[in-house]
PDB file of N, CA and C in Angstrom:
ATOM      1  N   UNK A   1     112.857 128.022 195.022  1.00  0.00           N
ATOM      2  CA  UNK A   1     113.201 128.393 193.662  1.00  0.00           C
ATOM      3  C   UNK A   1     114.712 128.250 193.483  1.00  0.00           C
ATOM      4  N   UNK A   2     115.276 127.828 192.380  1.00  0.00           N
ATOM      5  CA  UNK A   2     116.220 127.071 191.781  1.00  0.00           C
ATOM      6  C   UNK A   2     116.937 128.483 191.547  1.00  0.00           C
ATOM      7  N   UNK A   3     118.054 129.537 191.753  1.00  0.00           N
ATOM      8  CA  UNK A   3     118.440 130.325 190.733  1.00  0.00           C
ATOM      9  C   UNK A   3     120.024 129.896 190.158  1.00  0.00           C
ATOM     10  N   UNK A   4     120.224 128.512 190.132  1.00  0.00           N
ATOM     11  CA  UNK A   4     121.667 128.469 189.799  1.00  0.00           C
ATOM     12  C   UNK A   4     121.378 128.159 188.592  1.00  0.00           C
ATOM     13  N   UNK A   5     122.635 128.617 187.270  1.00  0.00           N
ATOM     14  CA  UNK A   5     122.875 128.202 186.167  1.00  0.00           C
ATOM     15  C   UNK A   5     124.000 128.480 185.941  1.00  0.00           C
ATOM     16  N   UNK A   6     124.777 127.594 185.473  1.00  0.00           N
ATOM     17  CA  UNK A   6     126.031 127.003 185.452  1.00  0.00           C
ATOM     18  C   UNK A   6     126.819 128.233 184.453  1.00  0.00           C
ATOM     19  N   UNK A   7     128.059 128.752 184.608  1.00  0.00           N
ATOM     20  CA  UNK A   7     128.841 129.121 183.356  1.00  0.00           C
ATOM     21  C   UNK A   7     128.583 128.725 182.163  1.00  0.00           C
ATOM     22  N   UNK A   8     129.400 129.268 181.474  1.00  0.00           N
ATOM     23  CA  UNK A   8     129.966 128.687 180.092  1.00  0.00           C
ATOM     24  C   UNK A   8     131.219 127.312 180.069  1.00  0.00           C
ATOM     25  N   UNK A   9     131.935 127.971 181.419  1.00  0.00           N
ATOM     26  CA  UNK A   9     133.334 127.582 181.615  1.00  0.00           C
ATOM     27  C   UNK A   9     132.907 126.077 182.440  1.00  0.00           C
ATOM     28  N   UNK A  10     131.939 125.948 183.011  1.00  0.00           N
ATOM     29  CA  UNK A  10     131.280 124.840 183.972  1.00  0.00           C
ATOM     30  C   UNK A  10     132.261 125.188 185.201  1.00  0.00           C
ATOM     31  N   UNK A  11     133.038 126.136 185.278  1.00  0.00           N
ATOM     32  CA  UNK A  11     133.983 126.221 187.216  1.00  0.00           C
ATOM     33  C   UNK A  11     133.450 126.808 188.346  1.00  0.00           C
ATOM     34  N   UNK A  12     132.295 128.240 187.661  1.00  0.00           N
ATOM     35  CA  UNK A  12     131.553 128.490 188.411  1.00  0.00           C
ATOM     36  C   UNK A  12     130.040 128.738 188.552  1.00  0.00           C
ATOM     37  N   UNK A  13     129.218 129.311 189.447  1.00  0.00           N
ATOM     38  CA  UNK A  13     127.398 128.779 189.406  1.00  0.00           C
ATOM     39  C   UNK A  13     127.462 130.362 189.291  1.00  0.00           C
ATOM     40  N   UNK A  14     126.586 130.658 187.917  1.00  0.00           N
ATOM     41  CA  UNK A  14     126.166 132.285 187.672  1.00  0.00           C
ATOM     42  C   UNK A  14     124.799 131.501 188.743  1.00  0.00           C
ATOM     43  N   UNK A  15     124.044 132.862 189.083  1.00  0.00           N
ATOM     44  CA  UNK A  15     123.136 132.665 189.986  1.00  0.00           C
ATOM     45  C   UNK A  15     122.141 133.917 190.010  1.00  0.00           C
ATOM     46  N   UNK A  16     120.824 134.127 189.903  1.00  0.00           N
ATOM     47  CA  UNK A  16     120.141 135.097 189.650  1.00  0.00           C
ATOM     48  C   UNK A  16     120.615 135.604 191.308  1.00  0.00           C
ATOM     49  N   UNK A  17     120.139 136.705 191.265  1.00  0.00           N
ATOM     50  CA  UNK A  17     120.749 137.531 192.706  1.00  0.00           C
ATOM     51  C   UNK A  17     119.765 137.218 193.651  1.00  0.00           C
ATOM     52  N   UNK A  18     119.681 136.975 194.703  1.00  0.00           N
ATOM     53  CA  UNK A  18     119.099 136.401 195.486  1.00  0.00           C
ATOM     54  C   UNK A  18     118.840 138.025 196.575  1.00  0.00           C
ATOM     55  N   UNK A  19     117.477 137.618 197.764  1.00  0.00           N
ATOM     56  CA  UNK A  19     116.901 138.726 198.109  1.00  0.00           C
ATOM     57  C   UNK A  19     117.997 139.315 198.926  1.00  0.00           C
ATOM     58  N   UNK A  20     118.628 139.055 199.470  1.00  0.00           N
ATOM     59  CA  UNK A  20     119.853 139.837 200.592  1.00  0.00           C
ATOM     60  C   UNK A  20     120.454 140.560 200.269  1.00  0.00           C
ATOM     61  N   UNK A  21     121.198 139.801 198.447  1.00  0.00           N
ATOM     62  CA  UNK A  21     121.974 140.128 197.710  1.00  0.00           C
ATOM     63  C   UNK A  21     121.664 141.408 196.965  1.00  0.00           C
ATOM     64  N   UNK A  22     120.279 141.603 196.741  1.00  0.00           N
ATOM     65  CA  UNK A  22     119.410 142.507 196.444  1.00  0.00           C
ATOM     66  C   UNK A  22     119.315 143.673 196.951  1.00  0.00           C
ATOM     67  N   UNK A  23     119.504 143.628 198.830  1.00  0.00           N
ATOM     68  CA  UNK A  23     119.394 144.727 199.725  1.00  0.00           C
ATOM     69  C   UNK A  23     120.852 145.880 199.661  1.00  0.00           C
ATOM     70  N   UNK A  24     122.000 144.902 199.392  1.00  0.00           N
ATOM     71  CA  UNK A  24     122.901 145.979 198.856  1.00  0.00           C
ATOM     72  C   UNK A  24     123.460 146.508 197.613  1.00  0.00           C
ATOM     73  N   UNK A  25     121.774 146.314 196.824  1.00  0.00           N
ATOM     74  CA  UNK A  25     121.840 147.278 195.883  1.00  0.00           C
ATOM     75  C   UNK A  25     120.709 148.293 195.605  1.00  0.00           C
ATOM     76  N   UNK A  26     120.332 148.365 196.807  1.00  0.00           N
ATOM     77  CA  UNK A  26     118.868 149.080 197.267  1.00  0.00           C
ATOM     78  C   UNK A  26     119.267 150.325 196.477  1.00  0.00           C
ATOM     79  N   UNK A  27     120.085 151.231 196.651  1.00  0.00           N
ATOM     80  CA  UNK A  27     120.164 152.360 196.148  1.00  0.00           C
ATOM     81  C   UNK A  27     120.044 152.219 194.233  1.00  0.00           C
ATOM     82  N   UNK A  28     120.548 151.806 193.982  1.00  0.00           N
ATOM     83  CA  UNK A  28     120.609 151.377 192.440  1.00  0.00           C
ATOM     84  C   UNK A  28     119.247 150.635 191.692  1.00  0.00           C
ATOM     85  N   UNK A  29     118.545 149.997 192.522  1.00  0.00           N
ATOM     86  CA  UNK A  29     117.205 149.951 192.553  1.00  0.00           C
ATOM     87  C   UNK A  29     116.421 150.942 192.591  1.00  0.00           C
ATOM     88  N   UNK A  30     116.540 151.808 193.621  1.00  0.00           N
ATOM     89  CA  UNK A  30     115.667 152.977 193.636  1.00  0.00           C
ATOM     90  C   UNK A  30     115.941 153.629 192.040  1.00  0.00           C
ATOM     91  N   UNK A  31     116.773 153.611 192.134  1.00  0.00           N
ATOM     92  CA  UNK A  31     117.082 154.569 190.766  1.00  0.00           C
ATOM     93  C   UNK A  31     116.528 153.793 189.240  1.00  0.00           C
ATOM     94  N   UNK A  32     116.892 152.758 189.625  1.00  0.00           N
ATOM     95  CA  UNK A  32     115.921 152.036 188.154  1.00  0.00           C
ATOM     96  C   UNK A  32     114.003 152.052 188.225  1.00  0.00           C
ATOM     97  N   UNK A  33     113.615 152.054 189.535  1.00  0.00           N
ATOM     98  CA  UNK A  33     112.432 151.974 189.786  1.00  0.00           C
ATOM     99  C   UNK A  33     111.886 153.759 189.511  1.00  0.00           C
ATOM    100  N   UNK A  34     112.970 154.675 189.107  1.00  0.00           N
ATOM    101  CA  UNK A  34     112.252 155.876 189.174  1.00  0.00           C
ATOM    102  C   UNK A  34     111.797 155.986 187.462  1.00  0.00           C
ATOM    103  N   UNK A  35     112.132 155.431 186.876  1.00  0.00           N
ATOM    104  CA  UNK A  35     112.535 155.250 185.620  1.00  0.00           C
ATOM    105  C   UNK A  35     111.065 154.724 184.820  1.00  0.00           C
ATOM    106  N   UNK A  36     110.288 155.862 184.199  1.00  0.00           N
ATOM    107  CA  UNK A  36     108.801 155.434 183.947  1.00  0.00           C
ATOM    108  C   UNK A  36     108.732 154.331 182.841  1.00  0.00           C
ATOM    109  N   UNK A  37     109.622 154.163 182.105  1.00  0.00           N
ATOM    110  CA  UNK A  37     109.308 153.284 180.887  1.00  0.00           C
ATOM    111  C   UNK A  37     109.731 151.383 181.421  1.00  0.00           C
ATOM    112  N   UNK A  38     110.231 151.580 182.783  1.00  0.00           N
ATOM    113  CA  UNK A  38     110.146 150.353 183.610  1.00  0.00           C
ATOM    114  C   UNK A  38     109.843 149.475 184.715  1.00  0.00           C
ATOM    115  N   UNK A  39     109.135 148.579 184.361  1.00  0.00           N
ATOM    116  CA  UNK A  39     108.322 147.693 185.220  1.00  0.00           C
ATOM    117  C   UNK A  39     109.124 147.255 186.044  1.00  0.00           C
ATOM    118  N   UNK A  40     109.110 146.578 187.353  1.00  0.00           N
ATOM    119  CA  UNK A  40     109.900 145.638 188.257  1.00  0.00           C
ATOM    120  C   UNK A  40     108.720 144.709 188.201  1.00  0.00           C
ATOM    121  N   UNK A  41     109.146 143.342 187.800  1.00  0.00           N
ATOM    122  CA  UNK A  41     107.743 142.330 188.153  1.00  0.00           C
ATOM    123  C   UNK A  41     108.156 141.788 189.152  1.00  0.00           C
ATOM    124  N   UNK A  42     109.550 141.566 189.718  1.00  0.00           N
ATOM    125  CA  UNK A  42     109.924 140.913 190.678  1.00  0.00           C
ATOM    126  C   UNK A  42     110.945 141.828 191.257  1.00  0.00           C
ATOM    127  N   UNK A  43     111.301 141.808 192.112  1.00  0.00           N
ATOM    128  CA  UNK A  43     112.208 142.287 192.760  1.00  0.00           C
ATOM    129  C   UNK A  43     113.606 142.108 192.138  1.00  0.00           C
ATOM    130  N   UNK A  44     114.256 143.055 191.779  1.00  0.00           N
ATOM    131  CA  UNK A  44     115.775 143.157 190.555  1.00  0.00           C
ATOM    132  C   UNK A  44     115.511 142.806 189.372  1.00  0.00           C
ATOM    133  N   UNK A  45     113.734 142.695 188.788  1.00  0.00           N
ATOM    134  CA  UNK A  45     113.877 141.862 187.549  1.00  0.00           C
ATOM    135  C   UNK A  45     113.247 143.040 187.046  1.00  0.00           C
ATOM    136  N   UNK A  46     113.355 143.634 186.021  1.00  0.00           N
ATOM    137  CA  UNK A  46     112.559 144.634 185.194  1.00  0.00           C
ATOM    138  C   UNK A  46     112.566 144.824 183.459  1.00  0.00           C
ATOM    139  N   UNK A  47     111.117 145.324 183.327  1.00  0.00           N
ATOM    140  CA  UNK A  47     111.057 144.965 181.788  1.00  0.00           C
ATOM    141  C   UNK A  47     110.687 146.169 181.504  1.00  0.00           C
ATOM    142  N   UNK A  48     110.876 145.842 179.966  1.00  0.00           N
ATOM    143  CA  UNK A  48     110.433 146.984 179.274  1.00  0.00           C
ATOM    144  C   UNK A  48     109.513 146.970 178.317  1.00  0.00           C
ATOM    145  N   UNK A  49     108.381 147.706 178.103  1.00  0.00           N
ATOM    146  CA  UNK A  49     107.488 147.591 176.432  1.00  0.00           C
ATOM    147  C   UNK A  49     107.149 145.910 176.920  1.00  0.00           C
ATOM    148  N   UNK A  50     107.107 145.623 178.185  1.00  0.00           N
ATOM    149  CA  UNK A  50     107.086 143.927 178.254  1.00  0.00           C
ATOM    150  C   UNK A  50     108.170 142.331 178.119  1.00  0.00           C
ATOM    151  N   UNK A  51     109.041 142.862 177.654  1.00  0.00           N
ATOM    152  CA  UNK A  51     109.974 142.296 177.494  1.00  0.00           C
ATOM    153  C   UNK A  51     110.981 142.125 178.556  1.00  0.00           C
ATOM    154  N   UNK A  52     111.716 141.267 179.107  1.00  0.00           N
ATOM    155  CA  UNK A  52     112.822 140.668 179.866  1.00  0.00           C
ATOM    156  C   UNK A  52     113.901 142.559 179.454  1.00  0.00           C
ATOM    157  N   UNK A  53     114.622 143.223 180.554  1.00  0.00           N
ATOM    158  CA  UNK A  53     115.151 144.484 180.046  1.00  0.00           C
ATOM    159  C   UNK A  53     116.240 144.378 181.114  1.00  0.00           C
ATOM    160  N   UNK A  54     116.227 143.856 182.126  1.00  0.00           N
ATOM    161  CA  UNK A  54     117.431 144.332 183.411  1.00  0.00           C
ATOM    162  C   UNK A  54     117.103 143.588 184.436  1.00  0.00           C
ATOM    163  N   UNK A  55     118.338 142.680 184.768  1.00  0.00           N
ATOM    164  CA  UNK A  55     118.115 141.893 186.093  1.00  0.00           C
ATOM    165  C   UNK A  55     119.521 141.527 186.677  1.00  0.00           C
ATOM    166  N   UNK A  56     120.090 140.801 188.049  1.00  0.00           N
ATOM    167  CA  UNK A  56     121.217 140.819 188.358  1.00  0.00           C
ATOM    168  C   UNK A  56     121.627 139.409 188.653  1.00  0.00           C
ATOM    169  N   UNK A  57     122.841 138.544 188.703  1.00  0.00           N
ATOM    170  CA  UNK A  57     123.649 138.065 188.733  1.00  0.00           C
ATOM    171  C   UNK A  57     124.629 137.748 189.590  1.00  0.00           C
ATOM    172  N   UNK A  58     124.578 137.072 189.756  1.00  0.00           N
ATOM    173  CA  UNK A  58     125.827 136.783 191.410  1.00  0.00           C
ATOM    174  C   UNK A  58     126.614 135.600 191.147  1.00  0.00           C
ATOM    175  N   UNK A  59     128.215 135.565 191.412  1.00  0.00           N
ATOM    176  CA  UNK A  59     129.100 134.543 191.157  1.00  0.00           C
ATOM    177  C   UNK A  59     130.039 134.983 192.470  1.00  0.00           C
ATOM    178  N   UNK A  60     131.139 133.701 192.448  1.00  0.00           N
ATOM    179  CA  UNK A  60     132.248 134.120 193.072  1.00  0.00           C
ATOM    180  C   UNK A  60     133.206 135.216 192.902  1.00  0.00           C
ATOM    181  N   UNK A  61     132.890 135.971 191.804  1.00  0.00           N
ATOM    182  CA  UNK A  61     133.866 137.012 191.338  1.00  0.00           C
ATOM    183  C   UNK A  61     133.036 138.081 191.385  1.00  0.00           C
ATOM    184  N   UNK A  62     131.558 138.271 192.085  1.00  0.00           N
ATOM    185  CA  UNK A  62     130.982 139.892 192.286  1.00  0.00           C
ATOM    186  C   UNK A  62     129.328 139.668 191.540  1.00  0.00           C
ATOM    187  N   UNK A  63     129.278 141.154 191.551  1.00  0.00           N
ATOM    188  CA  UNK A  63     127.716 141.092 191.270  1.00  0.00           C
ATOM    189  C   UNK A  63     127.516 141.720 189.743  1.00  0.00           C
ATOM    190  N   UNK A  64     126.686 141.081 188.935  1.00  0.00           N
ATOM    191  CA  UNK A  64     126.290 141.561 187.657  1.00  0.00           C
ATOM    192  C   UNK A  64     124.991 142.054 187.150  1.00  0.00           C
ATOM    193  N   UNK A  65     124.680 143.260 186.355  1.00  0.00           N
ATOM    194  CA  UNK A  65     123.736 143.096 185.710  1.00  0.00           C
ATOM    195  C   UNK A  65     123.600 143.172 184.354  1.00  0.00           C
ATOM    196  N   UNK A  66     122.448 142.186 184.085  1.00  0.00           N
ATOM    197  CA  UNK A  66     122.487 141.884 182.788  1.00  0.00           C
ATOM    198  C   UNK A  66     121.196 143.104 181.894  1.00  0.00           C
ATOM    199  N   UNK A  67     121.866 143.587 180.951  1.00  0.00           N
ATOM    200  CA  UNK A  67     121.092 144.709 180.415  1.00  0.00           C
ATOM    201  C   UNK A  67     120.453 144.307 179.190  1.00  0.00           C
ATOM    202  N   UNK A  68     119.866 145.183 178.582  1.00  0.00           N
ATOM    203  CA  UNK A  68     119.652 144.706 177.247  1.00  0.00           C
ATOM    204  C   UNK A  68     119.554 146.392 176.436  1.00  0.00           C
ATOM    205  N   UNK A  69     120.485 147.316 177.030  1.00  0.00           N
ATOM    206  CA  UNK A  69     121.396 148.431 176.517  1.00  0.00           C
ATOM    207  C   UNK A  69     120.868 148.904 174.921  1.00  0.00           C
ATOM    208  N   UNK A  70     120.801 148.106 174.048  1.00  0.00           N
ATOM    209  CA  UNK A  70     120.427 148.002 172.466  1.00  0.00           C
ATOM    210  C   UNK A  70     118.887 147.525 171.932  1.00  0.00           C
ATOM    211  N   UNK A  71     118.242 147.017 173.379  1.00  0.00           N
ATOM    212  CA  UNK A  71     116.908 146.491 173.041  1.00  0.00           C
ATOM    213  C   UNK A  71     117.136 145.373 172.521  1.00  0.00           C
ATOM    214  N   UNK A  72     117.937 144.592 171.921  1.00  0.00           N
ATOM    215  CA  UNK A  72     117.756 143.332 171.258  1.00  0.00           C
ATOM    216  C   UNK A  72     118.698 141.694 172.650  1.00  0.00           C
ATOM    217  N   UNK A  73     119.762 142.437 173.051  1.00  0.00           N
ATOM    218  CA  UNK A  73     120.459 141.564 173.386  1.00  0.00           C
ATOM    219  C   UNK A  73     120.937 141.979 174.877  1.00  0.00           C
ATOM    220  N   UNK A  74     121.161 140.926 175.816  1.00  0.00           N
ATOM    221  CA  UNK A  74     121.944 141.285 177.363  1.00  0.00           C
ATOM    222  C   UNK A  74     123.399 141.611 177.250  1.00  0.00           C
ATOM    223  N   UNK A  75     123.658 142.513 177.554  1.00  0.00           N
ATOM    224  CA  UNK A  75     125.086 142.794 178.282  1.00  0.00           C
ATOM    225  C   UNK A  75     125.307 142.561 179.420  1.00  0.00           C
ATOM    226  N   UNK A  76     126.203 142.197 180.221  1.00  0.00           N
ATOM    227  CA  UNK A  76     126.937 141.984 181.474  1.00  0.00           C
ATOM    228  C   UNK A  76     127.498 143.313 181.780  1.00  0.00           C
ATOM    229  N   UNK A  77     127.071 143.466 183.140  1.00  0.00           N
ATOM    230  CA  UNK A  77     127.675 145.257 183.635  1.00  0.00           C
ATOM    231  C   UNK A  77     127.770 144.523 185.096  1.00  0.00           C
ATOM    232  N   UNK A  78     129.492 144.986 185.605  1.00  0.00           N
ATOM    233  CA  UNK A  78     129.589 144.715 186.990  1.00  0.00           C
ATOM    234  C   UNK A  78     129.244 145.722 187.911  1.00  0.00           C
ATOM    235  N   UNK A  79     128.594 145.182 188.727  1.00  0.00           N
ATOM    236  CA  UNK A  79     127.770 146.269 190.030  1.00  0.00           C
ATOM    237  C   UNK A  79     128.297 146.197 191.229  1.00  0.00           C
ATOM    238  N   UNK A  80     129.755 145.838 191.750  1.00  0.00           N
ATOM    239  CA  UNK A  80     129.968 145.729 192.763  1.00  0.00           C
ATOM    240  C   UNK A  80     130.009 146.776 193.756  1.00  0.00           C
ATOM    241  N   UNK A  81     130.673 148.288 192.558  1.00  0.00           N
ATOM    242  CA  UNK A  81     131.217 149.307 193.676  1.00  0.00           C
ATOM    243  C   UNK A  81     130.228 150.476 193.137  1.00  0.00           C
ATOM    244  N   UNK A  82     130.180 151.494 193.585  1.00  0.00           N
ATOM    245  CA  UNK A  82     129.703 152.931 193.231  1.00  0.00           C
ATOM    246  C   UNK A  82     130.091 153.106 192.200  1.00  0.00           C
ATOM    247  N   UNK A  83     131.270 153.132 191.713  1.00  0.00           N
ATOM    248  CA  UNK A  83     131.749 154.185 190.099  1.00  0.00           C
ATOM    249  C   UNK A  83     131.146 153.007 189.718  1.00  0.00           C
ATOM    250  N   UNK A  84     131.120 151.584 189.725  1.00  0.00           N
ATOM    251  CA  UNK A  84     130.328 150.591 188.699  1.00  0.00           C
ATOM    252  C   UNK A  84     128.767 150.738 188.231  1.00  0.00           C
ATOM    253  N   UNK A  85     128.398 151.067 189.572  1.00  0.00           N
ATOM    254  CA  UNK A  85     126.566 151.524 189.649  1.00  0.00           C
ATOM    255  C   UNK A  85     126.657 153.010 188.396  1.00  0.00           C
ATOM    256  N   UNK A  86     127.215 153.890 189.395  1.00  0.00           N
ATOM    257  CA  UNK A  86     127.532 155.173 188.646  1.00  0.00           C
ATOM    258  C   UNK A  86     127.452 155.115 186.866  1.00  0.00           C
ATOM    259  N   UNK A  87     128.197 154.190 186.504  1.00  0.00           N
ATOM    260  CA  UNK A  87     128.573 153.761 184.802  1.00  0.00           C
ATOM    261  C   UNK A  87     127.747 152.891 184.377  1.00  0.00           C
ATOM    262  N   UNK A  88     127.310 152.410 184.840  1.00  0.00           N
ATOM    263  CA  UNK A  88     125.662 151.462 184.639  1.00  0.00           C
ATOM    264  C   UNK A  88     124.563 152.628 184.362  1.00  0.00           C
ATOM    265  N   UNK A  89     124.475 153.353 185.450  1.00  0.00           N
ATOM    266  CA  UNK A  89     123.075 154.643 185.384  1.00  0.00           C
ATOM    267  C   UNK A  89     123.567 155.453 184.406  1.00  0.00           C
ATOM    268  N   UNK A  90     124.354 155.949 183.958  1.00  0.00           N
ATOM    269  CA  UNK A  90     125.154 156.908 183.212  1.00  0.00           C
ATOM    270  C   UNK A  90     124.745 155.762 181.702  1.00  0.00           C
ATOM    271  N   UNK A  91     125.102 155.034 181.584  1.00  0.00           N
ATOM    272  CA  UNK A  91     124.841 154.196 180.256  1.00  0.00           C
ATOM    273  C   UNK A  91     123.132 153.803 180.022  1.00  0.00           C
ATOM    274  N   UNK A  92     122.658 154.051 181.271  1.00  0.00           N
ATOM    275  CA  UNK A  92     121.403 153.434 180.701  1.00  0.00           C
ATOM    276  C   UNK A  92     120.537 154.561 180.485  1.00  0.00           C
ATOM    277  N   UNK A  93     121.173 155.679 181.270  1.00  0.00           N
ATOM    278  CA  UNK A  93     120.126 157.267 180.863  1.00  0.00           C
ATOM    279  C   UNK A  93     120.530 157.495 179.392  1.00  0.00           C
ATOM    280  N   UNK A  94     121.439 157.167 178.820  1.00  0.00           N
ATOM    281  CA  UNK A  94     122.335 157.324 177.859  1.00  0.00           C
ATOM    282  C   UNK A  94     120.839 156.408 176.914  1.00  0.00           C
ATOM    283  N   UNK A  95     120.948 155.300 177.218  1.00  0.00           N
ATOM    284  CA  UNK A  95     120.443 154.436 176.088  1.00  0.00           C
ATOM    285  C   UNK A  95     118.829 154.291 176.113  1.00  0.00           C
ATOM    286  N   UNK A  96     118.269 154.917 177.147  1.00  0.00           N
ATOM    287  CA  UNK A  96     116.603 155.377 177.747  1.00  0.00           C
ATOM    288  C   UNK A  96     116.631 156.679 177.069  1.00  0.00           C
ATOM    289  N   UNK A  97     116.846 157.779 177.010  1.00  0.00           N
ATOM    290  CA  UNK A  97     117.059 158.800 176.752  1.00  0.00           C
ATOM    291  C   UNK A  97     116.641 159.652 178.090  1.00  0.00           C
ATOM    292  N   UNK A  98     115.943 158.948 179.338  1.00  0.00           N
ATOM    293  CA  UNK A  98     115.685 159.284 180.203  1.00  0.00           C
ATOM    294  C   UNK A  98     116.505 159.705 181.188  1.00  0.00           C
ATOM    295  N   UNK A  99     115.980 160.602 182.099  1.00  0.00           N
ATOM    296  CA  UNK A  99     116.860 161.333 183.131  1.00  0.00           C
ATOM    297  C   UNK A  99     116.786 160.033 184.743  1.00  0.00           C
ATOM    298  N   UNK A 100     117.859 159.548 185.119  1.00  0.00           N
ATOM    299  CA  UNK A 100     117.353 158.808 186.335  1.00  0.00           C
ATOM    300  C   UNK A 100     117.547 159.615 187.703  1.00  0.00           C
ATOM    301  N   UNK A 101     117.207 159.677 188.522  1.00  0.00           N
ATOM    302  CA  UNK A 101     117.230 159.923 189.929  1.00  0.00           C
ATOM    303  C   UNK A 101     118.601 159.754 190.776  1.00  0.00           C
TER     304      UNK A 101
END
């Protein structure tokens, strides 16, 4: 499976997050997987009501996830460090109305 897709800028390869890449965000996973109103169909990929809702991102400059925060559209949220995870879960209990783990 193919996960490269090119920038905007064409300098670097955005890249769906790949499984390794995945393992050091195990904790931040758990915490989206506690979360009843969301599916994981794949591993880092999760929906909502059925719809495409949260998945991650990998470049030369760190790790991303892409949200959809408003229900209509993706945002970019960087996940590299703890306070980043931290402000990701904090925004999405925020925008779920749900309590996460």
């Amino acid at each position: 499976m193919n996960y490269e897709h090119p920038t905007a800028c064409g300098e670097d390869v955005m890249r769906h997050a790949s499984p390794d890449t995945l393992t050091t965000l195990l904790p931040l996973l758990e915490s989206f997987r506690q979360v009843g109103s969301l599916v994981e169909r794949k591993p880092g990929i999760f929906y909502r009501g059925g719809k495409a809702f949260l998945h991650f991102h990998e470049d030369s400059s760190g790790l991303f996830a892409d949200v959809k925060l408003d229900g209509a559209s993706f945002t970019r949220w960087p996940v590299n460090t703890s306070t980043e995870q931290a402000a990701l879960l904090d925004r999405l209990q925020r925008a779920l109305g749900s309590a996460l783990s």
